[in-house]
PDB file of N, CA and C in Angstrom:
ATOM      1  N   UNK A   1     122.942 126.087  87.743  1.00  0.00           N
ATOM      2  CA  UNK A   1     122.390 126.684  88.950  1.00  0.00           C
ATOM      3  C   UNK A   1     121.708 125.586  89.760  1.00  0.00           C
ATOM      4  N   UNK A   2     122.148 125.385  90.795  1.00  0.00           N
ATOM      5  CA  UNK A   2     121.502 124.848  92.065  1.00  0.00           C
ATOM      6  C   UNK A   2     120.326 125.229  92.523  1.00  0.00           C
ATOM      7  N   UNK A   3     119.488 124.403  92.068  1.00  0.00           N
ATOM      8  CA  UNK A   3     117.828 125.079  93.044  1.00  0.00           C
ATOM      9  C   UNK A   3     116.924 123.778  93.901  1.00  0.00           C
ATOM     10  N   UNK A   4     116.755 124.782  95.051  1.00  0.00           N
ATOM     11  CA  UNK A   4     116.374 123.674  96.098  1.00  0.00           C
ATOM     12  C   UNK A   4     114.842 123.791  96.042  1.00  0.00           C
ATOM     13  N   UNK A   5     114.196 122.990  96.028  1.00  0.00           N
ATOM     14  CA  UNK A   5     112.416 122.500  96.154  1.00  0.00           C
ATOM     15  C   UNK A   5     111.934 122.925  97.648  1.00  0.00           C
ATOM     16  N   UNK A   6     111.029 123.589  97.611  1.00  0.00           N
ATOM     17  CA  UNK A   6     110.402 123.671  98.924  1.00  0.00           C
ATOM     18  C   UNK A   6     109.196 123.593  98.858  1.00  0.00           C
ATOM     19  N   UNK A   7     108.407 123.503  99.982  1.00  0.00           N
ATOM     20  CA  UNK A   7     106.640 122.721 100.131  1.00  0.00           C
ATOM     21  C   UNK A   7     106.388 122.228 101.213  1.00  0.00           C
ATOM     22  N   UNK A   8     105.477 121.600 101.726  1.00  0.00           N
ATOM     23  CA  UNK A   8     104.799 121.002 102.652  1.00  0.00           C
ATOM     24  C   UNK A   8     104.575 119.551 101.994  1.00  0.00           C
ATOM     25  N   UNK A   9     105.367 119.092 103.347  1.00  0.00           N
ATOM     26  CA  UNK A   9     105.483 118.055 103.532  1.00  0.00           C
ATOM     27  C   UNK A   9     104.959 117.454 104.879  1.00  0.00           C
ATOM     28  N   UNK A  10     104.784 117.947 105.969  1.00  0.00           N
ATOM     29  CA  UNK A  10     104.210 117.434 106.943  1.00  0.00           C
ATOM     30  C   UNK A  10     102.824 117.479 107.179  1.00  0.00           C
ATOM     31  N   UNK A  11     102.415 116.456 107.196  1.00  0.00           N
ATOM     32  CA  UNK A  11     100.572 116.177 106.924  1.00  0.00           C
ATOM     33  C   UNK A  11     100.141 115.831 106.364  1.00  0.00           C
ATOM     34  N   UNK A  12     100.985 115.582 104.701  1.00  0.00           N
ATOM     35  CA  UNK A  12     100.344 114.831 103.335  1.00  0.00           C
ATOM     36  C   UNK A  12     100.756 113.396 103.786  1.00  0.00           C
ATOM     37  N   UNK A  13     100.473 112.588 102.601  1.00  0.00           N
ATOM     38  CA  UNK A  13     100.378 111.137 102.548  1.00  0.00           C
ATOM     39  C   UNK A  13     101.756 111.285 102.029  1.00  0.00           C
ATOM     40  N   UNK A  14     102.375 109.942 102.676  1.00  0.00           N
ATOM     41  CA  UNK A  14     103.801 110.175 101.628  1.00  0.00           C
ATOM     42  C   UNK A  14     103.982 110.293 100.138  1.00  0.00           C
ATOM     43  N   UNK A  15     103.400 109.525  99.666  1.00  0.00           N
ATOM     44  CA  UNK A  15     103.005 109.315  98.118  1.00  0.00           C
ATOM     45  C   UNK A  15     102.824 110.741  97.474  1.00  0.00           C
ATOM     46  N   UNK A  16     101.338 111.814  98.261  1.00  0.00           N
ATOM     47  CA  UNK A  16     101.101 113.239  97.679  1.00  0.00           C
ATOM     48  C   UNK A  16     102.746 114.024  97.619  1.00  0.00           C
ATOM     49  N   UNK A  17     103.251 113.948  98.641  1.00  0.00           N
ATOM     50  CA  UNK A  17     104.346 114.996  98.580  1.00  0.00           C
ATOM     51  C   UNK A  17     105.700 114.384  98.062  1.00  0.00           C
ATOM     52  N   UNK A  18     105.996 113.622  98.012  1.00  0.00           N
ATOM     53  CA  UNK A  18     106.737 112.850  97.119  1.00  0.00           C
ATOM     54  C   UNK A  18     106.548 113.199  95.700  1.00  0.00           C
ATOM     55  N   UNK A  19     105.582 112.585  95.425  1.00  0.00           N
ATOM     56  CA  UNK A  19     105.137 113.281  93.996  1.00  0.00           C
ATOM     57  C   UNK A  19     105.147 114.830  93.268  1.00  0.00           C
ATOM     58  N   UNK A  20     104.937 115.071  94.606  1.00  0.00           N
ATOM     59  CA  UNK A  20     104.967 117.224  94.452  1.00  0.00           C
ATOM     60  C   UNK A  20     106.046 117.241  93.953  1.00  0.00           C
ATOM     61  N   UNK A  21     107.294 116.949  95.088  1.00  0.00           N
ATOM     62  CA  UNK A  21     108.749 116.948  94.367  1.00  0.00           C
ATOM     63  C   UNK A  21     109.175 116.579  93.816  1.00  0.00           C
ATOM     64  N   UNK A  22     108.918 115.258  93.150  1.00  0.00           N
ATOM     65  CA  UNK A  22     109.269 114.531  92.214  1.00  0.00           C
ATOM     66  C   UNK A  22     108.712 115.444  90.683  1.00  0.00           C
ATOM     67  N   UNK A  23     107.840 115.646  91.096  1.00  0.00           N
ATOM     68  CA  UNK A  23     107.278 117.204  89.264  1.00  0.00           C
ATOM     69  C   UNK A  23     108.280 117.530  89.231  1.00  0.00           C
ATOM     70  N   UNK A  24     108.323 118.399  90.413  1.00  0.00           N
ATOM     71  CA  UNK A  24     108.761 119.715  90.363  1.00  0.00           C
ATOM     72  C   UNK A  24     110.345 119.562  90.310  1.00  0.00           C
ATOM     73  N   UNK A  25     111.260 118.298  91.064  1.00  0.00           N
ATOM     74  CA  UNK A  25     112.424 118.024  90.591  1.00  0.00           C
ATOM     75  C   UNK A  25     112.904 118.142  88.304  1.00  0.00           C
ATOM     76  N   UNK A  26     111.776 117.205  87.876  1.00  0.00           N
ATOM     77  CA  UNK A  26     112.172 117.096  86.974  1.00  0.00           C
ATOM     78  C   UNK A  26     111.408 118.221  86.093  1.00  0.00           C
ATOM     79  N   UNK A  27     110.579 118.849  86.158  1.00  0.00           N
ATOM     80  CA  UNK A  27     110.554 120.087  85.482  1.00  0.00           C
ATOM     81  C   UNK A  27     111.985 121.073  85.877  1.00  0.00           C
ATOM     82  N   UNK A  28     112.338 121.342  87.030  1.00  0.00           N
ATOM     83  CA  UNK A  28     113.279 121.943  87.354  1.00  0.00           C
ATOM     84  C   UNK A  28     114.786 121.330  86.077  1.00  0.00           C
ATOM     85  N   UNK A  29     114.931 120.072  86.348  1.00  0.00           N
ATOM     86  CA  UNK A  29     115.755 119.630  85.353  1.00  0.00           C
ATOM     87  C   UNK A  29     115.529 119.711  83.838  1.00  0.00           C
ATOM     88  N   UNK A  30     114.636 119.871  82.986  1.00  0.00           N
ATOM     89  CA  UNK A  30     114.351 119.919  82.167  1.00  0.00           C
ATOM     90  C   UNK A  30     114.627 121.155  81.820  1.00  0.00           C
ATOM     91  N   UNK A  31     114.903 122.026  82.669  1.00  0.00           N
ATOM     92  CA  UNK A  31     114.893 123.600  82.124  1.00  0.00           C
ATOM     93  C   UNK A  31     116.509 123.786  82.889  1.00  0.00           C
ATOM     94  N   UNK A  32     116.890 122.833  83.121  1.00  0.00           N
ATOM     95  CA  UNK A  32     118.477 122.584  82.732  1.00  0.00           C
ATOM     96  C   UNK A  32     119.253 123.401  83.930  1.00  0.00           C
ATOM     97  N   UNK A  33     118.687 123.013  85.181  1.00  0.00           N
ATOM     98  CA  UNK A  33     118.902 123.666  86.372  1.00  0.00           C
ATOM     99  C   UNK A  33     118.991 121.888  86.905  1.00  0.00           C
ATOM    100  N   UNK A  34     120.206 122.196  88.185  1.00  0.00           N
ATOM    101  CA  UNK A  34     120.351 120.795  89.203  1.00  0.00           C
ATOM    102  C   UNK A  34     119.027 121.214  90.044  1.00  0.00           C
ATOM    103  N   UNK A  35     118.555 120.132  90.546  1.00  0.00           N
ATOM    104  CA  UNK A  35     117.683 120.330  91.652  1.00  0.00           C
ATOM    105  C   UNK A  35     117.962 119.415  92.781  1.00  0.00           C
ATOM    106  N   UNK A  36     117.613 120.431  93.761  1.00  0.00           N
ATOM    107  CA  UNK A  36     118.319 119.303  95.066  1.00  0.00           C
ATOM    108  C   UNK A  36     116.834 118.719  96.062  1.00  0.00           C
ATOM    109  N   UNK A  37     115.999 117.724  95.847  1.00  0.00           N
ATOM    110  CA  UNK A  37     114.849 117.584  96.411  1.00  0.00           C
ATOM    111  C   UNK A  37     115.309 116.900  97.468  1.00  0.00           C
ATOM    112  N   UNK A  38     114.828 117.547  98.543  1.00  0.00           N
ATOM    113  CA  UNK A  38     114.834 117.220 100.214  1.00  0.00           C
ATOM    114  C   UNK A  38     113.887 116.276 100.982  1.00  0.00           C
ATOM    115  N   UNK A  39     112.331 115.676  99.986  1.00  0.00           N
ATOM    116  CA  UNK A  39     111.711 115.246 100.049  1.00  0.00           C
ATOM    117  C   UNK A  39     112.408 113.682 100.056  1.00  0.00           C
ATOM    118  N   UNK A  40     113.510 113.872  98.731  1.00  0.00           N
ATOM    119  CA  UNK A  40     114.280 112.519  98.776  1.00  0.00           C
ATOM    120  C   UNK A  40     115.310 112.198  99.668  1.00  0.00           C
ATOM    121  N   UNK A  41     116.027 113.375  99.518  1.00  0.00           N
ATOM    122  CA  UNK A  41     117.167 113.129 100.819  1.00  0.00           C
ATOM    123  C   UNK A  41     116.922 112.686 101.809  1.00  0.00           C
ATOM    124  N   UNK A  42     115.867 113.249 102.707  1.00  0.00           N
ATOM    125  CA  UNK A  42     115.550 113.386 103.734  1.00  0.00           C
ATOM    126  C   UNK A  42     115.016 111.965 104.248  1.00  0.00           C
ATOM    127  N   UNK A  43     114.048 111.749 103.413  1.00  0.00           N
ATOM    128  CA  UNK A  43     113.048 110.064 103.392  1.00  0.00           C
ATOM    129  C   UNK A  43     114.396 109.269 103.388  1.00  0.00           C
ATOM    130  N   UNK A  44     115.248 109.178 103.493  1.00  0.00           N
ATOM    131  CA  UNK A  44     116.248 108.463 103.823  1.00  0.00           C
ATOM    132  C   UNK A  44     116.993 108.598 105.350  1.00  0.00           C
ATOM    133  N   UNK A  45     116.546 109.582 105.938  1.00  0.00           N
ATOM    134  CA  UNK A  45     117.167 109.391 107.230  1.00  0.00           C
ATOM    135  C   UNK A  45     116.585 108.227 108.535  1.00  0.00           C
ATOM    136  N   UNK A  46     117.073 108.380 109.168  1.00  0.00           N
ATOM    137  CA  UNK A  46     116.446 107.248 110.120  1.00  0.00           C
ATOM    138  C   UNK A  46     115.527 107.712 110.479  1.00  0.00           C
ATOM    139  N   UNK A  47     113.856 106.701 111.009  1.00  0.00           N
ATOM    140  CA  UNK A  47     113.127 106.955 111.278  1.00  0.00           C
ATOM    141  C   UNK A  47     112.551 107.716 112.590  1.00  0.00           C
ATOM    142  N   UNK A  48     113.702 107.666 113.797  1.00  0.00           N
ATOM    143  CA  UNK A  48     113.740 108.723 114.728  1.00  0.00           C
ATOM    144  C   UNK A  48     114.214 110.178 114.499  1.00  0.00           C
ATOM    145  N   UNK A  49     114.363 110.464 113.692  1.00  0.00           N
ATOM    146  CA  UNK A  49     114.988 112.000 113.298  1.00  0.00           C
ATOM    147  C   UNK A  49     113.875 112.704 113.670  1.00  0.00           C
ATOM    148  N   UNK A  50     114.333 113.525 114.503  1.00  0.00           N
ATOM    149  CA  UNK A  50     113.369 114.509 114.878  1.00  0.00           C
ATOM    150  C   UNK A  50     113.087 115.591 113.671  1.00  0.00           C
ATOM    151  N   UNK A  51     111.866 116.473 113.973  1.00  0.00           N
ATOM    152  CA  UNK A  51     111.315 117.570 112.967  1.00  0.00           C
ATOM    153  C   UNK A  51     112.849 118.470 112.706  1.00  0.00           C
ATOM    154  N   UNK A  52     113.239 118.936 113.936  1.00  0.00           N
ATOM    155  CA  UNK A  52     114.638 119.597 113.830  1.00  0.00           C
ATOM    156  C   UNK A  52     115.239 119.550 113.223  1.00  0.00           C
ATOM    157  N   UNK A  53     115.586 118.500 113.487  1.00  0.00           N
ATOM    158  CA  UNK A  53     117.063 117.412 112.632  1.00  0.00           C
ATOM    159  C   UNK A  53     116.275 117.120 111.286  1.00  0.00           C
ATOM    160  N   UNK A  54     115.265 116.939 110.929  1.00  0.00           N
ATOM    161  CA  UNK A  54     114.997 117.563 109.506  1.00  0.00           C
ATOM    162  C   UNK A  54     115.415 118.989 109.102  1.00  0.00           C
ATOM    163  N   UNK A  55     114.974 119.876 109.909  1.00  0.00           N
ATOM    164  CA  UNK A  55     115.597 121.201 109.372  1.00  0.00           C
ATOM    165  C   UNK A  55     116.569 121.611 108.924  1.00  0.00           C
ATOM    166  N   UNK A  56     117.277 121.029 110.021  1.00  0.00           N
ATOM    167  CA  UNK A  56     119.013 121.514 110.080  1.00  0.00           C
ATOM    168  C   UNK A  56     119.466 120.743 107.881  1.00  0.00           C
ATOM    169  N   UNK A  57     119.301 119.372 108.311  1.00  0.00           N
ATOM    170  CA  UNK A  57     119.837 119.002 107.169  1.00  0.00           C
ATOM    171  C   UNK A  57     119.057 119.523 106.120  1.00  0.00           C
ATOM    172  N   UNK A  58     117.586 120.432 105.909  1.00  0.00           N
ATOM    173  CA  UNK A  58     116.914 120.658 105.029  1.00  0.00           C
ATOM    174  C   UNK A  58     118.143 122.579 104.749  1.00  0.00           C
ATOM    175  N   UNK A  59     118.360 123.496 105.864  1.00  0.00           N
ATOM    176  CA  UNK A  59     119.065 124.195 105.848  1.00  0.00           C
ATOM    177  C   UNK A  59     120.791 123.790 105.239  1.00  0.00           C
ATOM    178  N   UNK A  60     120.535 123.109 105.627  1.00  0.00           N
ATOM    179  CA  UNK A  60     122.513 122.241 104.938  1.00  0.00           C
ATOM    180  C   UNK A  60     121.997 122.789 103.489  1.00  0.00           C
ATOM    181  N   UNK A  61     120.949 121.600 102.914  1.00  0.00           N
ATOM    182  CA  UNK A  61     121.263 122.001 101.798  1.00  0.00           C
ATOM    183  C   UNK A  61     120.873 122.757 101.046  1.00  0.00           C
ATOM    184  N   UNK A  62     119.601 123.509 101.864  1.00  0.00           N
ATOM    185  CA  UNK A  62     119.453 124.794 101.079  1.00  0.00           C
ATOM    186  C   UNK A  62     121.042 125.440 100.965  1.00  0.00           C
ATOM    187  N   UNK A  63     121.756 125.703 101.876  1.00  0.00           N
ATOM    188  CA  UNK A  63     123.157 126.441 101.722  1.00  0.00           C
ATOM    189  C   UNK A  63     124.294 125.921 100.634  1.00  0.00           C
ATOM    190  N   UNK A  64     123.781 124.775  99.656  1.00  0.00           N
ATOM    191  CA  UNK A  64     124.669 124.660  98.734  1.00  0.00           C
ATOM    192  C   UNK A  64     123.534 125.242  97.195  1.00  0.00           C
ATOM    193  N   UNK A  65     122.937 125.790  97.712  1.00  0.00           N
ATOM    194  CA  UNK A  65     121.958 126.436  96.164  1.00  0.00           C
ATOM    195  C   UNK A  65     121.896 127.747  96.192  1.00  0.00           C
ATOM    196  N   UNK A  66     121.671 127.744  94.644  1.00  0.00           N
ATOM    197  CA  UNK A  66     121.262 129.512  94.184  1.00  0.00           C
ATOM    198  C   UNK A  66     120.256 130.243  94.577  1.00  0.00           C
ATOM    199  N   UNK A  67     119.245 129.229  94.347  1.00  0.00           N
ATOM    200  CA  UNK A  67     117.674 129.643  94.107  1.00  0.00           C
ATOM    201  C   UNK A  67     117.052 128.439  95.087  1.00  0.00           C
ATOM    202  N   UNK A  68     115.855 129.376  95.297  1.00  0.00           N
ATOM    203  CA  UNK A  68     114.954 127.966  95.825  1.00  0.00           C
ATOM    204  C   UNK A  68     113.646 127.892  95.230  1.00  0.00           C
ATOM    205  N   UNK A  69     113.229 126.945  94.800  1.00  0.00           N
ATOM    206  CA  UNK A  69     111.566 127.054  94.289  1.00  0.00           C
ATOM    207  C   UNK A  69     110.690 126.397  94.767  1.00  0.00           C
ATOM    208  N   UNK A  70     109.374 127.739  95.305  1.00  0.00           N
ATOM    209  CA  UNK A  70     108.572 127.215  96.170  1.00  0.00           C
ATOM    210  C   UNK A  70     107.245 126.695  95.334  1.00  0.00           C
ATOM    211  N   UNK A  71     106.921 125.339  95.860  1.00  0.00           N
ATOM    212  CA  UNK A  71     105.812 124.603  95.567  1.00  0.00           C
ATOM    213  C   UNK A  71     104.406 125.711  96.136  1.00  0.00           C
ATOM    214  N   UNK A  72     103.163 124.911  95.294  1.00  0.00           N
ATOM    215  CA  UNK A  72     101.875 125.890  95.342  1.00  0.00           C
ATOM    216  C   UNK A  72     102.055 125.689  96.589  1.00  0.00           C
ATOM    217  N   UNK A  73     102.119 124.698  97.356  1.00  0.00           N
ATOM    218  CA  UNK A  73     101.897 124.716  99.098  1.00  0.00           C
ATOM    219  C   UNK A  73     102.096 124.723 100.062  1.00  0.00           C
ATOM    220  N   UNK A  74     103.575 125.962  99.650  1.00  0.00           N
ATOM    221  CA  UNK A  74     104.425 126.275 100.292  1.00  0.00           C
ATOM    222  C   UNK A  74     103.868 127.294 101.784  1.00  0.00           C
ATOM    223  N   UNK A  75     102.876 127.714 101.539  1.00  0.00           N
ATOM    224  CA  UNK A  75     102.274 128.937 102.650  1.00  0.00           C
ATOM    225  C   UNK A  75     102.031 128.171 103.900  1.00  0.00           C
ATOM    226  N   UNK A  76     101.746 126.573 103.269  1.00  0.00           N
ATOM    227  CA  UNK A  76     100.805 125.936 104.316  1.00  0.00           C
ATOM    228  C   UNK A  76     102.234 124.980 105.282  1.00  0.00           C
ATOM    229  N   UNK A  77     102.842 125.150 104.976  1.00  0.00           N
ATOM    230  CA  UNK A  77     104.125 124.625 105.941  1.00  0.00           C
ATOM    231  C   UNK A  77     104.885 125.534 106.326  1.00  0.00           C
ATOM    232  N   UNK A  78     105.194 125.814 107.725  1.00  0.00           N
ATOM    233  CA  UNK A  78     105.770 126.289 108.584  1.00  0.00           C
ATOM    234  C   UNK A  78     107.312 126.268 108.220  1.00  0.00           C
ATOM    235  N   UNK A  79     107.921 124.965 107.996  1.00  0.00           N
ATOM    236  CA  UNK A  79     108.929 124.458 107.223  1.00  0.00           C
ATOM    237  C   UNK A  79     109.236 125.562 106.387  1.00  0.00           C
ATOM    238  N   UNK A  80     108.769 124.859 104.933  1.00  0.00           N
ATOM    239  CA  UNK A  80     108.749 125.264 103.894  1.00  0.00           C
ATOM    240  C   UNK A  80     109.211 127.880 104.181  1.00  0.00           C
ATOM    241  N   UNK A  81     108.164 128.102 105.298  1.00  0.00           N
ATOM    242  CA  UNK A  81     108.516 129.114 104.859  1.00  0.00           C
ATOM    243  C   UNK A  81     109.818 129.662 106.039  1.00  0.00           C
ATOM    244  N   UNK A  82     110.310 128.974 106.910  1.00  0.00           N
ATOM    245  CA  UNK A  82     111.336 129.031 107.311  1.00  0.00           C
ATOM    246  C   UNK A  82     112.888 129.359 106.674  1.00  0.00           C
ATOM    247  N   UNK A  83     112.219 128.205 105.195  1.00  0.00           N
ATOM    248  CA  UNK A  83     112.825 127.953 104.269  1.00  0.00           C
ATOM    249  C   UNK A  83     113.519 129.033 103.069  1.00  0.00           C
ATOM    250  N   UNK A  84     112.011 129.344 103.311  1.00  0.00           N
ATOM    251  CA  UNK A  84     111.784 130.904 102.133  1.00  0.00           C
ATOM    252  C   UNK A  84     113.017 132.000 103.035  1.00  0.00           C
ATOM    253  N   UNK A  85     112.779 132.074 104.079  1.00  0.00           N
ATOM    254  CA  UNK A  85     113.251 133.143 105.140  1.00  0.00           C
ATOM    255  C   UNK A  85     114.847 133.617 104.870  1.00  0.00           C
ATOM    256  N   UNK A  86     115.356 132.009 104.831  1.00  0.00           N
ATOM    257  CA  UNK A  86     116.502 131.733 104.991  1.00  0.00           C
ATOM    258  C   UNK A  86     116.712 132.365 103.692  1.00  0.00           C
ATOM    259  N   UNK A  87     116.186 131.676 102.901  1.00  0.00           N
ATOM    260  CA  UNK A  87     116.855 132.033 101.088  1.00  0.00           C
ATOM    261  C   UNK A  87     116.869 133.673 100.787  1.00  0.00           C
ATOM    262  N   UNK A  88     115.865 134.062 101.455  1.00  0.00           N
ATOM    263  CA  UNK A  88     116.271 135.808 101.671  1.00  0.00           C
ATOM    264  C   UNK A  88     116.912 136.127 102.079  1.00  0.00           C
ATOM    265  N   UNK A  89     117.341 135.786 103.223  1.00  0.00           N
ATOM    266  CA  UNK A  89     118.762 136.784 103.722  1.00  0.00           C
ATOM    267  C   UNK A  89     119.902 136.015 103.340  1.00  0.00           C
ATOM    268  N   UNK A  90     119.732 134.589 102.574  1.00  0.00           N
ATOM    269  CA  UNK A  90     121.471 134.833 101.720  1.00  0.00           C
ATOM    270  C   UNK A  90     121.208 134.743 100.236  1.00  0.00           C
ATOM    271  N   UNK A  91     120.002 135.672  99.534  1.00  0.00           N
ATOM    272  CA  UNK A  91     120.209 136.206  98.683  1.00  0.00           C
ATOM    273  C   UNK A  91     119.555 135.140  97.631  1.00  0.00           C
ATOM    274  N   UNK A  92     118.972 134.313  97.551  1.00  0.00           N
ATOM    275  CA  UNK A  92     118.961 133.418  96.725  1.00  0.00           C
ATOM    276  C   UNK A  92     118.059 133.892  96.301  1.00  0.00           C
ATOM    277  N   UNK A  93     117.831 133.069  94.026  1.00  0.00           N
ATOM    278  CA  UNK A  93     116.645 133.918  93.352  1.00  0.00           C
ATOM    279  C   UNK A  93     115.818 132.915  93.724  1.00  0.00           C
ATOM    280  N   UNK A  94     114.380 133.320  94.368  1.00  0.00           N
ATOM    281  CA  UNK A  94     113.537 132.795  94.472  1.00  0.00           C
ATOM    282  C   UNK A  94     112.144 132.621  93.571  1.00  0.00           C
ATOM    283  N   UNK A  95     111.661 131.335  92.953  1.00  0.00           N
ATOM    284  CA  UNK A  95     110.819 130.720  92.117  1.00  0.00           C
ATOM    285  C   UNK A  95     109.521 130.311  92.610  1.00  0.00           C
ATOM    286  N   UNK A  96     108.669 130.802  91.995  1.00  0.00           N
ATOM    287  CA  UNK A  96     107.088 130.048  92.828  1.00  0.00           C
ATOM    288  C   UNK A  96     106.650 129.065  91.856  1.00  0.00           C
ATOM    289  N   UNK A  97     106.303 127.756  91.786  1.00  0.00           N
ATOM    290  CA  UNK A  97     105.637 127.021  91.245  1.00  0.00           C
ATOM    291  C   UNK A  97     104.272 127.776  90.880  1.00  0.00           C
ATOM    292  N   UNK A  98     103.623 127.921  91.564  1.00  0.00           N
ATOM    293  CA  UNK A  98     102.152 128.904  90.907  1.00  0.00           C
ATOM    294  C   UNK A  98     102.510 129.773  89.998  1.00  0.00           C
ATOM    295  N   UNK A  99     103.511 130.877  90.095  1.00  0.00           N
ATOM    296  CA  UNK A  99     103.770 131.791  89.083  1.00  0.00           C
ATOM    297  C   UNK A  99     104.144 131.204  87.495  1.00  0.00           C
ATOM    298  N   UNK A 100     105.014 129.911  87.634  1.00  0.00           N
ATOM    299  CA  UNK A 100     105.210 129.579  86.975  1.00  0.00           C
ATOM    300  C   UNK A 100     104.265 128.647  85.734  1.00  0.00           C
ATOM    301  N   UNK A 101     102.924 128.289  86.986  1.00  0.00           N
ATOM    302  CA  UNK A 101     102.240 127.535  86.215  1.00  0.00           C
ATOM    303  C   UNK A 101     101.103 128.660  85.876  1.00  0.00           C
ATOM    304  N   UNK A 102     100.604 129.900  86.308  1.00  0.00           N
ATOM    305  CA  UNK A 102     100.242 131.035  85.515  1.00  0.00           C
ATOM    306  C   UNK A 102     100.686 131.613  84.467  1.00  0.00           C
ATOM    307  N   UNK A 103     102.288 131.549  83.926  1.00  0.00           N
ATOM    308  CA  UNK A 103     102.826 132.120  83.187  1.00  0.00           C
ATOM    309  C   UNK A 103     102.365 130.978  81.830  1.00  0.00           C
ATOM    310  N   UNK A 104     102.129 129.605  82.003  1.00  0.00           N
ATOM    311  CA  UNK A 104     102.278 128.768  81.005  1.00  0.00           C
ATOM    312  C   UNK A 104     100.948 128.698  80.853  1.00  0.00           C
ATOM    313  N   UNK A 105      99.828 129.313  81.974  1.00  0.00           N
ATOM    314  CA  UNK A 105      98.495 129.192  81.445  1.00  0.00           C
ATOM    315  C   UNK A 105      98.465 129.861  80.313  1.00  0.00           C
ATOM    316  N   UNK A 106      98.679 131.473  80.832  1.00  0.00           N
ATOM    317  CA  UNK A 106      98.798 132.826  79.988  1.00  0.00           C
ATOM    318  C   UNK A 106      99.231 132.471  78.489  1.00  0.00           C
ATOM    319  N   UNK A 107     100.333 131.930  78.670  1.00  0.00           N
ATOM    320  CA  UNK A 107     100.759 131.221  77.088  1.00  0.00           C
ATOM    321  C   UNK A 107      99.663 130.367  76.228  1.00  0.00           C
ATOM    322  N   UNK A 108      99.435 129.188  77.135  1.00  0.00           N
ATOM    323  CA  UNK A 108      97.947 128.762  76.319  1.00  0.00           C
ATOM    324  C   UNK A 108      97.080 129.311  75.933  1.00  0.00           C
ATOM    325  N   UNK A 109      96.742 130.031  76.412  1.00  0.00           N
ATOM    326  CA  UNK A 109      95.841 131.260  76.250  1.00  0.00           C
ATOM    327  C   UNK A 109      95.883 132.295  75.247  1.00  0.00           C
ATOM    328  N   UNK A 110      97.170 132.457  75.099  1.00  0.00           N
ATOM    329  CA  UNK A 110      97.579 133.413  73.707  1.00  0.00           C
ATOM    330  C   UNK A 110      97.476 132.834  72.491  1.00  0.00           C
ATOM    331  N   UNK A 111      98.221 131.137  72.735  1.00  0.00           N
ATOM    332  CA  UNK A 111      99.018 130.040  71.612  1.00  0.00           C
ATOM    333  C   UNK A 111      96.926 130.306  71.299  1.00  0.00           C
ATOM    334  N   UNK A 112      96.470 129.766  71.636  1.00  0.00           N
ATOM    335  CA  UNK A 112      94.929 129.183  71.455  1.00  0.00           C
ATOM    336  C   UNK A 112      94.190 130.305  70.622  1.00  0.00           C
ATOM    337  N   UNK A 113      94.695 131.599  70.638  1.00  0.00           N
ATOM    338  CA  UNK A 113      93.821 132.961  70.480  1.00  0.00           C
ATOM    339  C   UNK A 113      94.524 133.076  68.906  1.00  0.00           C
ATOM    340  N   UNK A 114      95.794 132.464  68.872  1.00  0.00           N
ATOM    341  CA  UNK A 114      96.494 133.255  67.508  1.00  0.00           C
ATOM    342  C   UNK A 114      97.737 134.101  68.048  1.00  0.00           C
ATOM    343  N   UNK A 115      97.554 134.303  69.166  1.00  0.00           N
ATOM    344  CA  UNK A 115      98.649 135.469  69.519  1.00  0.00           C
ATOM    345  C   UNK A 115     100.128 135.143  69.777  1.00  0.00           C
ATOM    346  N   UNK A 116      99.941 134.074  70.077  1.00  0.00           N
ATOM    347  CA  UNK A 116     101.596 133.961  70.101  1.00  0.00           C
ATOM    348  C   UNK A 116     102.576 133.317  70.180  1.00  0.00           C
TER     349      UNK A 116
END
């Protein structure tokens, strides 16, 4: 399964959001899913590319994935929930990084108690 990274990226330091996707790429891989990070693609286009012309190619490749999974700081980019928008109306399963890192608290939490 194809899953595309989404987040905010406009306003951080390059380094912060780079890094966001860079986690979240290889946790995504580790649980044995492709991930397509746009953070990388993208940082490769020429340095006049407009915000747009980020989109468009950020929409390209959302349209070759299943799923998309949204980073904790995804609310705070305009982008990012454009992003979300899209993946709803063509159906894709959508992933929250927060949910996911609640679900593994919850687990610590049990593992620690005896429970599970």
């Amino acid at each position: 399964m194809k899953v595309y990274i989404s987040g905010k990226i406009t306003g951080l330091y390059c380094w912060t959001y780079l890094k966001n996707f860079l986690v979240a790429e290889i946790y995504l891989r580790e649980q044995g899913y492709s991930a397509i990070n746009p953070a990388e693609v993208n940082g490769r286009l020429p340095e006049d590319t407009t915000y747009e012309q980020y989109m468009q190619m950020s929409m390209l490749m959302l349209s070759f994935c299943d799923a998309i999974y949204m980073l904790e700081n995804w609310k705070d980019s305009p982008g990012a929930i454009r992003e979300l928008e899209e993946a709803k109306k063509r159906g894709l399963k959508i992933m929250y990084q927060d949910l996911i890192q609640e679900e593994r608290d919850r687990l610590k939490r049990l593992n620690e108690k005896g429970g599970g």
